[in-house]
N, C-alpha and C. Protein backbone atom coordinates (compact mmCIF):
# COMPACT_ATOMS: atom_id res chain seq x y z
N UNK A 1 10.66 7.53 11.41
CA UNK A 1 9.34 7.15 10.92
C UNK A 1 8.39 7.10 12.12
N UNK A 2 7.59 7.75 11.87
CA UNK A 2 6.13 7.99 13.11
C UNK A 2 5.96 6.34 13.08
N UNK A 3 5.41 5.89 14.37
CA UNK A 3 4.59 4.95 14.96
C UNK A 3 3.26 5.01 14.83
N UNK A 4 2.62 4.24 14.17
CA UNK A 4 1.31 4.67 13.82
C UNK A 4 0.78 3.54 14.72
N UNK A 5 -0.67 3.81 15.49
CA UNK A 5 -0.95 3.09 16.38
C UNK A 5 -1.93 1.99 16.09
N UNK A 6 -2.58 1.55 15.00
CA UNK A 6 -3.47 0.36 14.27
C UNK A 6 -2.66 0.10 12.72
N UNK A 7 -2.00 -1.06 13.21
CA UNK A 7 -1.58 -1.54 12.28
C UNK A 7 -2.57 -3.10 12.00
N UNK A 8 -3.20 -3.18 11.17
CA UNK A 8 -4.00 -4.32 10.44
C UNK A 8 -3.35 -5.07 9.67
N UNK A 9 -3.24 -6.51 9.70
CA UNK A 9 -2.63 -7.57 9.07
C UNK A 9 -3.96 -8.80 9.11
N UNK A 10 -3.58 -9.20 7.85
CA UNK A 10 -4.79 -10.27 7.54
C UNK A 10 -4.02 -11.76 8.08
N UNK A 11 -3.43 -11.91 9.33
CA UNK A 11 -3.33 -12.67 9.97
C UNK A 11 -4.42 -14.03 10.48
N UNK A 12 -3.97 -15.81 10.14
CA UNK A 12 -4.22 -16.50 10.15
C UNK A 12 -4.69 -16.66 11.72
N UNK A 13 -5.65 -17.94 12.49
CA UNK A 13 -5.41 -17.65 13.81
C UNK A 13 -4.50 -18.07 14.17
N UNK A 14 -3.67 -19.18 13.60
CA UNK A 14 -2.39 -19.63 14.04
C UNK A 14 -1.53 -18.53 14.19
N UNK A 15 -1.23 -17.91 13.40
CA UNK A 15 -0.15 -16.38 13.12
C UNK A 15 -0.30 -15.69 14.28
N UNK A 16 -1.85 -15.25 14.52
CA UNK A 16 -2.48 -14.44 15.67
C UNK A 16 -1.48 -14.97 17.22
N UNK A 17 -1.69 -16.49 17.10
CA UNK A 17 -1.55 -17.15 18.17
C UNK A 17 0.25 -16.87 18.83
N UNK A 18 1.04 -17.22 17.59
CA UNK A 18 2.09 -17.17 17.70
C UNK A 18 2.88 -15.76 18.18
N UNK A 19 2.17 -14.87 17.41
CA UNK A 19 2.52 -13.55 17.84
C UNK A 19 2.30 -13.27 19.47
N UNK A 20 0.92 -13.54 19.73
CA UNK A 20 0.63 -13.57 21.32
C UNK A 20 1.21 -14.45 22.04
N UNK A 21 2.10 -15.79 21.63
CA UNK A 21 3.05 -16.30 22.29
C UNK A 21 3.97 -15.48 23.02
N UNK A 22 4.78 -15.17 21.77
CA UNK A 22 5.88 -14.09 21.72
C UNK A 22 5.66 -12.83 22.33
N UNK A 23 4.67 -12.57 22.59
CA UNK A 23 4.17 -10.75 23.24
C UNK A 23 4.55 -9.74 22.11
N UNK A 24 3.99 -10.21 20.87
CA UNK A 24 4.17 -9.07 19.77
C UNK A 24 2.78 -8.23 19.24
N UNK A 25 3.20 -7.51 18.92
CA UNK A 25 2.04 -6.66 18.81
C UNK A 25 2.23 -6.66 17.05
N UNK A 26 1.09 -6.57 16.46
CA UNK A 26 1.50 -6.06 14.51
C UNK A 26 2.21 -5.30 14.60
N UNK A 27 2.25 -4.12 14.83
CA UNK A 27 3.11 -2.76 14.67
C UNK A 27 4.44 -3.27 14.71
N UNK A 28 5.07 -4.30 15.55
CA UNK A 28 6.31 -4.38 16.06
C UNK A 28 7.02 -5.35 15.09
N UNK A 29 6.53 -6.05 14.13
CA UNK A 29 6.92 -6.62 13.09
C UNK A 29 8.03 -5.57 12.37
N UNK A 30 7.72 -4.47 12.14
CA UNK A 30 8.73 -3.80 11.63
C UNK A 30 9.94 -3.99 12.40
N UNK A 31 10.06 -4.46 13.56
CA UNK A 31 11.45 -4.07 14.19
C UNK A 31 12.23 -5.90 13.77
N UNK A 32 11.71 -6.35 12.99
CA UNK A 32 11.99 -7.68 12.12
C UNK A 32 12.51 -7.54 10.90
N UNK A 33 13.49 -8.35 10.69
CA UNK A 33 13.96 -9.18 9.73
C UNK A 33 12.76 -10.45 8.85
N UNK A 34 12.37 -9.56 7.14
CA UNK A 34 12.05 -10.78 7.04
C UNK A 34 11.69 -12.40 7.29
N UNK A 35 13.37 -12.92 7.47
CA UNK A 35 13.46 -14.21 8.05
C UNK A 35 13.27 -14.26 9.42
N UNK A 36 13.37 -13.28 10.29
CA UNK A 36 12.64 -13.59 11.65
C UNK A 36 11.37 -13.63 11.80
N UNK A 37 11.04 -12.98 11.18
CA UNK A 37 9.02 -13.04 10.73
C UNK A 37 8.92 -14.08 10.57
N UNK A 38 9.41 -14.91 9.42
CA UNK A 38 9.53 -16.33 9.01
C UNK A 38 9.55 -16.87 9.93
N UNK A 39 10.49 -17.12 10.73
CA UNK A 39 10.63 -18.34 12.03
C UNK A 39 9.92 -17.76 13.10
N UNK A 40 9.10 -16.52 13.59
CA UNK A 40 8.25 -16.55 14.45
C UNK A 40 7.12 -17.17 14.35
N UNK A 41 7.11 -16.60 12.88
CA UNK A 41 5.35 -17.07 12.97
C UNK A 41 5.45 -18.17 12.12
N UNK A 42 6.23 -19.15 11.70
CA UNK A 42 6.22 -20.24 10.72
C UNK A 42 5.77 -20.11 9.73
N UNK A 43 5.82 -19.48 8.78
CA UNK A 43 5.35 -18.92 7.70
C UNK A 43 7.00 -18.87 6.75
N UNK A 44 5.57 -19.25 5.13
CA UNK A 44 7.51 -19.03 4.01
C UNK A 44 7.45 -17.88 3.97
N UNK A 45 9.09 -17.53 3.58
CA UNK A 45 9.14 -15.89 3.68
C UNK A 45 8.82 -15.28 2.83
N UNK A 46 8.07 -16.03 1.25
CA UNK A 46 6.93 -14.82 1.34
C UNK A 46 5.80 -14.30 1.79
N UNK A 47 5.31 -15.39 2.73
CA UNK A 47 4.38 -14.40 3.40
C UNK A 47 4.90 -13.53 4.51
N UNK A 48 6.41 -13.98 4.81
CA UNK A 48 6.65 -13.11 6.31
C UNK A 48 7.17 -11.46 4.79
N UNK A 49 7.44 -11.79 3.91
CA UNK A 49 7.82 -10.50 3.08
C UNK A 49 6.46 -9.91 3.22
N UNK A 50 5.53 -10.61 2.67
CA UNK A 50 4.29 -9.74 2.61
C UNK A 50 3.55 -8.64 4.06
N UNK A 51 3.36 -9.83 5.37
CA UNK A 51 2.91 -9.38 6.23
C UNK A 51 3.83 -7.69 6.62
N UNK A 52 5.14 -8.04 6.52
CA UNK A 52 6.19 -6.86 6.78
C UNK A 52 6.14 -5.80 6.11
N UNK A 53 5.91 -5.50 4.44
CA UNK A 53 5.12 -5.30 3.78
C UNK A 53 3.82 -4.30 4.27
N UNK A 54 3.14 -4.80 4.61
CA UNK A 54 1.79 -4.59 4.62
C UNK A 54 1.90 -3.86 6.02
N UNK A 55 2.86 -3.92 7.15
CA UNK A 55 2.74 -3.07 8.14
C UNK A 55 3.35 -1.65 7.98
N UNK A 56 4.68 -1.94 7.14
CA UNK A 56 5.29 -0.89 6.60
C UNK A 56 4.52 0.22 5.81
N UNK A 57 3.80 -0.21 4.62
CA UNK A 57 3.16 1.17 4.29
C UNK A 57 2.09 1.04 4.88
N UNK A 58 1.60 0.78 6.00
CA UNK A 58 0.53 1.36 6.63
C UNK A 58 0.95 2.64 7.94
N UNK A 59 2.58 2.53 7.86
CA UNK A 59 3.34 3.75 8.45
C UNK A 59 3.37 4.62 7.91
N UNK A 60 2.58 5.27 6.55
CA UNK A 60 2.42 6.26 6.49
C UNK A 60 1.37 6.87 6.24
N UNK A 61 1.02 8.15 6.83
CA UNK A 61 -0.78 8.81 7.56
C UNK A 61 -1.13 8.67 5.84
N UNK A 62 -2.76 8.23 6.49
CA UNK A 62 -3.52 7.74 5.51
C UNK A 62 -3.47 6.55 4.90
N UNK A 63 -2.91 5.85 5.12
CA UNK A 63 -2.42 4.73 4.13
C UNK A 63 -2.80 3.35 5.31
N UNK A 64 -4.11 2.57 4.39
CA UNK A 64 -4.83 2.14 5.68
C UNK A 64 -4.46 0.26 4.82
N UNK A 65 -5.32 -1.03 5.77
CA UNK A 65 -4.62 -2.07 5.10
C UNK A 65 -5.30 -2.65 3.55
N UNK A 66 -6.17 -1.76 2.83
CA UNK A 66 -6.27 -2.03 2.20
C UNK A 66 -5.49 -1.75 0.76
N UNK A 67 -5.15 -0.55 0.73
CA UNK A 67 -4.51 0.45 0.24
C UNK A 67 -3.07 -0.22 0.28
N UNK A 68 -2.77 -0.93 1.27
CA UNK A 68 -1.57 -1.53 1.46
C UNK A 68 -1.43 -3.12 0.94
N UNK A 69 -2.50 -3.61 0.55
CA UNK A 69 -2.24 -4.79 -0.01
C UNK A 69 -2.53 -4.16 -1.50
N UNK A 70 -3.36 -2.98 -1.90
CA UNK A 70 -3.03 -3.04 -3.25
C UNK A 70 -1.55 -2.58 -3.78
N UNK A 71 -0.56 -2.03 -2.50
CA UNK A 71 1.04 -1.62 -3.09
C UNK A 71 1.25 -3.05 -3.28
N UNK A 72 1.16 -4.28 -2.65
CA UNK A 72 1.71 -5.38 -2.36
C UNK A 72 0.95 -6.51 -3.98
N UNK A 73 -0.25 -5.70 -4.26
CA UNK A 73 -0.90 -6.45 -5.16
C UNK A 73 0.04 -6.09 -6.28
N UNK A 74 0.99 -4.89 -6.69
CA UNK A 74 1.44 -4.19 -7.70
C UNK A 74 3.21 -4.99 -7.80
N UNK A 75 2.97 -5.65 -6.20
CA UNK A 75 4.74 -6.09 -6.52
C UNK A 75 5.54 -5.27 -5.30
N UNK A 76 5.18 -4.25 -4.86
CA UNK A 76 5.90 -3.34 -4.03
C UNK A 76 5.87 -4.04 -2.30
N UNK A 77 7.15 -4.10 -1.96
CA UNK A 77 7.53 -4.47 -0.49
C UNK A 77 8.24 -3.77 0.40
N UNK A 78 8.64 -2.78 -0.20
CA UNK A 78 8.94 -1.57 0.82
C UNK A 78 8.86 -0.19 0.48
N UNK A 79 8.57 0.64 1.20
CA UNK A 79 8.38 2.22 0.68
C UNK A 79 9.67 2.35 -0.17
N UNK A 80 10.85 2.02 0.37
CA UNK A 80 12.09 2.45 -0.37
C UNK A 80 11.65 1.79 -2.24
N UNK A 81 11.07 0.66 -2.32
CA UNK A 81 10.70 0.24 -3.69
C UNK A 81 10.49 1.61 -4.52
N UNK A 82 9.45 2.29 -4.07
CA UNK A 82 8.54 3.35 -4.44
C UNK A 82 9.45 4.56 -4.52
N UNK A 83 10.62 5.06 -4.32
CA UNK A 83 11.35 5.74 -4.33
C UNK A 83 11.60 6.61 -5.46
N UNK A 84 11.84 5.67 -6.58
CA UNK A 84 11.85 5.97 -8.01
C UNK A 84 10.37 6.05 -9.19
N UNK A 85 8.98 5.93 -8.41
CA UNK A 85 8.28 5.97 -8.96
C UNK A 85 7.63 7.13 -9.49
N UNK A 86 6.36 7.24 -10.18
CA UNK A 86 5.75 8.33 -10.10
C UNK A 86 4.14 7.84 -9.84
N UNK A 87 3.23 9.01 -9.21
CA UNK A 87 2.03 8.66 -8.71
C UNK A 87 1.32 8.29 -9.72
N UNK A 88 1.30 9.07 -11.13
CA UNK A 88 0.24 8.95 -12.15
C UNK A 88 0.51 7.41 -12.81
N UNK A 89 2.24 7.09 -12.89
CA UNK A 89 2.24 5.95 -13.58
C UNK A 89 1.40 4.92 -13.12
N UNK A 90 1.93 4.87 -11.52
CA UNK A 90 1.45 3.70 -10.69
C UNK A 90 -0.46 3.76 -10.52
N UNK A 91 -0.93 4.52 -10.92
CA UNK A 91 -2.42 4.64 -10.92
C UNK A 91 -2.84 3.95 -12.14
N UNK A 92 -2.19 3.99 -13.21
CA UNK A 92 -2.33 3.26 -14.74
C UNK A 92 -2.03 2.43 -15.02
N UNK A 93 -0.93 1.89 -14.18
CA UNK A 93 -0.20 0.04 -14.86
C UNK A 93 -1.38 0.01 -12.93
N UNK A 94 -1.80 -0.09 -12.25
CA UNK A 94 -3.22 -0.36 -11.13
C UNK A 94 -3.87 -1.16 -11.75
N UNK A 95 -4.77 0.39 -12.50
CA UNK A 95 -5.76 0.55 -12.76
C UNK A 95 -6.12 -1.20 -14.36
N UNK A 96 -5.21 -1.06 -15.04
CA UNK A 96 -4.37 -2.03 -15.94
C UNK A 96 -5.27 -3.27 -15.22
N UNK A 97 -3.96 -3.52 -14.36
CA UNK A 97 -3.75 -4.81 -13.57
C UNK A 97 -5.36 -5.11 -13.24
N UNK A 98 -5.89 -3.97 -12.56
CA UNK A 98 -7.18 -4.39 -12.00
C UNK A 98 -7.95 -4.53 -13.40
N UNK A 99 -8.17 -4.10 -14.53
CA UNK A 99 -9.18 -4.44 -15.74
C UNK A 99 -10.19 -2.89 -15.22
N UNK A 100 -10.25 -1.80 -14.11
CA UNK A 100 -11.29 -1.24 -14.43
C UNK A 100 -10.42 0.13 -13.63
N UNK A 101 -10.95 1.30 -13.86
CA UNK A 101 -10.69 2.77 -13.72
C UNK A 101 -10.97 3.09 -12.31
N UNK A 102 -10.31 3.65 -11.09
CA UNK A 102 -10.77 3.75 -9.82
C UNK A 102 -11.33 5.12 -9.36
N UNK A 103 -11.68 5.27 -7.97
CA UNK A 103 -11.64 6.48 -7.67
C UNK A 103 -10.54 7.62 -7.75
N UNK A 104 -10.63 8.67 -8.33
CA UNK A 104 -8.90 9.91 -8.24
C UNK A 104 -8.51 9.59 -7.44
N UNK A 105 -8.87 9.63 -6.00
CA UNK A 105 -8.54 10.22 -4.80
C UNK A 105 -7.76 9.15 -4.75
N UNK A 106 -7.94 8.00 -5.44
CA UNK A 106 -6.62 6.42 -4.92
C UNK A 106 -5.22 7.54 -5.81
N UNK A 107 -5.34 8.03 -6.86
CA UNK A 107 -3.91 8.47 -7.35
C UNK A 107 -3.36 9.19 -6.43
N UNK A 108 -4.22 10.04 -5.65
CA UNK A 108 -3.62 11.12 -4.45
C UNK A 108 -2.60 9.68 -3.49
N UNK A 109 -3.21 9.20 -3.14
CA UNK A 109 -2.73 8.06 -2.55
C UNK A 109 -1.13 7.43 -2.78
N UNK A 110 -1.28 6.96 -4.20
CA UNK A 110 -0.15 6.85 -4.96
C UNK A 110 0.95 8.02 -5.23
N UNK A 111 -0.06 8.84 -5.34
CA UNK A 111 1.19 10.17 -4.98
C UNK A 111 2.18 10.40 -3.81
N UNK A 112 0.97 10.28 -2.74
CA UNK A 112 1.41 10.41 -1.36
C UNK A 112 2.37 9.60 -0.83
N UNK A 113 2.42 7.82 -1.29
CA UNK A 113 3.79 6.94 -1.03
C UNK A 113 4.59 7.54 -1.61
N UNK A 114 4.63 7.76 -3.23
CA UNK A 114 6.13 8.22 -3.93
C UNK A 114 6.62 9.36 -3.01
N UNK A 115 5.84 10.24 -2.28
CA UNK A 115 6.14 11.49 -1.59
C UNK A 115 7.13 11.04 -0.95
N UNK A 116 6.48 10.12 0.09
CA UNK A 116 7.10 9.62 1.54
C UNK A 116 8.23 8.81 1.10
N UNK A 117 8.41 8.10 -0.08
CA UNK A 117 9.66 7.13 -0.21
C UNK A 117 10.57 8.17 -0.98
N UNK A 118 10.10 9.15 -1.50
CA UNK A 118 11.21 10.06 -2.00
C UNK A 118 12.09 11.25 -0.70
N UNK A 119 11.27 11.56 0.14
CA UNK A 119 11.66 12.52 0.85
C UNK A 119 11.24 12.14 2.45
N UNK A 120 11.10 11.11 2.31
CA UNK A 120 10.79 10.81 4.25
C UNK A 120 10.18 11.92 4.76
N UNK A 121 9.25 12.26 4.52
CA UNK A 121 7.88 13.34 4.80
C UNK A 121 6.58 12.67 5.27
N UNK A 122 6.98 12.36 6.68
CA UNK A 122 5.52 12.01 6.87
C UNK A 122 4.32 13.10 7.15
N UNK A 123 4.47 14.48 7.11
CA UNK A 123 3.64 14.75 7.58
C UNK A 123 2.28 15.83 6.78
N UNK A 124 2.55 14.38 5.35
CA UNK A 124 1.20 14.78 4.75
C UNK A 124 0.37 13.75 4.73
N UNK A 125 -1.03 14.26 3.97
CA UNK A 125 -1.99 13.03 3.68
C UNK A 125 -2.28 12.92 2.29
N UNK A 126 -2.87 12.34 2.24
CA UNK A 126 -2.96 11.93 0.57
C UNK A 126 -4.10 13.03 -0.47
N UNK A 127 -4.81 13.69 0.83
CA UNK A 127 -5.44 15.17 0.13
C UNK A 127 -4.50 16.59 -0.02
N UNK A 128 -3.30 16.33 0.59
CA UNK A 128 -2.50 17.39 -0.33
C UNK A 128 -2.09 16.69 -1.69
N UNK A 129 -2.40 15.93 -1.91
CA UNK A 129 -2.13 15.52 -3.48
C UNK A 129 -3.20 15.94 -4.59
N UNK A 130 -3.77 16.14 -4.15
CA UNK A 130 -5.17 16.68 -4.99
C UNK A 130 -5.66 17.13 -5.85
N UNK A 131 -4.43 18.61 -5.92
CA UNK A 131 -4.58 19.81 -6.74
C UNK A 131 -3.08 19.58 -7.63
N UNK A 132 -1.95 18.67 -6.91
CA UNK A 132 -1.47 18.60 -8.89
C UNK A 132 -1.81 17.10 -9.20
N UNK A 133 -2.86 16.66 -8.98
CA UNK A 133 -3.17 15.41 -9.70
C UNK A 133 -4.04 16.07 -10.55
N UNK A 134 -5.03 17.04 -9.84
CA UNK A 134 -6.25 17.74 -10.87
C UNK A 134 -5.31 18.80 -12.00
N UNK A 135 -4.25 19.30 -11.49
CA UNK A 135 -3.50 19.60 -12.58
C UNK A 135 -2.68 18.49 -14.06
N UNK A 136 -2.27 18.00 -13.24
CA UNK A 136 -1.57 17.30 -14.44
C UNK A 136 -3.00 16.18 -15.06
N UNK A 137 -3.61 16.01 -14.70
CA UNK A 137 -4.94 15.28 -15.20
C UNK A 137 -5.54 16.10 -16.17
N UNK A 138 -5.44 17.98 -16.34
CA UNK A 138 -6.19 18.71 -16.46
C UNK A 138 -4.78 18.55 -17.88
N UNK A 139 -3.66 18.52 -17.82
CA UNK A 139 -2.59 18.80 -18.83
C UNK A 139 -2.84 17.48 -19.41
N UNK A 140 -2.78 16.48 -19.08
CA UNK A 140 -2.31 15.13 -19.64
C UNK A 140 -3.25 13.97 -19.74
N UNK A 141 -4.31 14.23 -19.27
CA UNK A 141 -5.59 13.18 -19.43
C UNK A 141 -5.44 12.34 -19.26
N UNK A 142 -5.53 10.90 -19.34
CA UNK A 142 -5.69 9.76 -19.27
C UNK A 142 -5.29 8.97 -20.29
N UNK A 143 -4.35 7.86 -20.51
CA UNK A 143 -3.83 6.93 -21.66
C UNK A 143 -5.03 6.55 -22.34
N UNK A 144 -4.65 6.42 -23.50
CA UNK A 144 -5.78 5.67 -24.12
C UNK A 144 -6.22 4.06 -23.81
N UNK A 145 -5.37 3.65 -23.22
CA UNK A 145 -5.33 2.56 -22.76
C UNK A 145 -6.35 1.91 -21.50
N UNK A 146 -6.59 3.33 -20.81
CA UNK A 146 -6.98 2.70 -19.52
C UNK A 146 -8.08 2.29 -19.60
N UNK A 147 -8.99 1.56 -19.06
CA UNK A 147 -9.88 0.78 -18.89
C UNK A 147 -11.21 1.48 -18.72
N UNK A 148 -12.35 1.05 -19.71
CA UNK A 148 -13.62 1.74 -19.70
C UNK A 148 -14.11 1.82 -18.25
N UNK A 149 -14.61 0.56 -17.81
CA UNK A 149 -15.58 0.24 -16.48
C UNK A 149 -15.07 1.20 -15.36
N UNK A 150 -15.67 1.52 -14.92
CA UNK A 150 -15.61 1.90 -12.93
C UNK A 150 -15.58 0.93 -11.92
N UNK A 151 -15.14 1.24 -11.28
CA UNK A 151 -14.60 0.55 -9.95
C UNK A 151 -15.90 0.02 -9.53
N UNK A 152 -16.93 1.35 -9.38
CA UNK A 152 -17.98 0.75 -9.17
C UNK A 152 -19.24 0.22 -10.05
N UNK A 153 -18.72 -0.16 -10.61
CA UNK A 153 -19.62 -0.74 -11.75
C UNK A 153 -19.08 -2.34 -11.24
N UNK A 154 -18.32 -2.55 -10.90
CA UNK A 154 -17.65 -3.93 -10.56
C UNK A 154 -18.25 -3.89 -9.34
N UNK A 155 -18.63 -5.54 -8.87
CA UNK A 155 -19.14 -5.93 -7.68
C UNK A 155 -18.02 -5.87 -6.68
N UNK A 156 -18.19 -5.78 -5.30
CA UNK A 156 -17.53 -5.29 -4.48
C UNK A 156 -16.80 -6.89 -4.08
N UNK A 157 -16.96 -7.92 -4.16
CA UNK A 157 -16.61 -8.95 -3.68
C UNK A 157 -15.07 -9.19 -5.18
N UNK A 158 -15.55 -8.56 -6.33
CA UNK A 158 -14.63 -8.75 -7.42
C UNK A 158 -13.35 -7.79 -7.34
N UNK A 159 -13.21 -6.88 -6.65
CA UNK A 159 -12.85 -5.90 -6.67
C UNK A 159 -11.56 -5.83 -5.71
């Protein structure tokens, strides 16, 4: 797995502090155990699940920390989770969860993890997903289910 060099964590200043005790850098959390996350940074282990989490899929290109708390908003804690998924589902039980319809380009996104947890391929981005999302979108449309509003029709602080 590539080393990606800005890894972002919504770190407390205490957390901050502790890490710079230790001489850790975010990125290096991956080379942790859950429960060592836990007892570094004093934190319950679900937040040391989450923070670990949240550095992990930001190891793969494109996949930045926001994008990474919405895998974490869905339940997902490691790429291997995502293994068995598919991109279109995970854009619809999202889209669900959130109450409103997003930008495509997030399904490319969702495509692009199932990619990487199916075949350890890092070396796409989430715009080679593009053209069979516009395909199978073009075959299979949208559930009836999914949600009228736009993303941006919702205030950005709600969102």
């Amino acid at each position: 797995m590539p080393q990606k060099s800005t890894i972002k964590l919504p770190l407390t200043p205490a957390e901050k502090a502790r890490l710079r005790q230790r001489k850790i850098r975010m990125g290096d959390l991956l080379q942790f155990a859950v429960d060592e996350i836990a007892g570094m940074l004093e934190v319950p282990m679900a937040r040391a699940r989450e923070l670990r989490a949240l550095a992990e899929f930001q190891e793969i290109p494109s996949v930045g920390i926001r994008f990474a708390e919405d895998l974490v908003f869905l339940g997902y804690y490691s790429v291997r989770d995502l293994a068995e998924k598919n991109g279109a589902t995970l854009i619809e039980e999202f889209e669900l969860k959130k109450g409103y319809w997003l930008d495509p380009c997030v399904e490319d996104q969702f495509r692009l993890v199932v990619h990487v947890a199916k075949h350890h391929d890092h070396s796409k981005q989430w715009w080679h997903f593009t053209p069979a999302r516009k395909a199978y979108r073009a075959a299979n449309g949208y559930p009836a289910s999914r949600p009228t509003r736009a993303w941006h029709e919702i205030p950005a602080e709600n969102r």
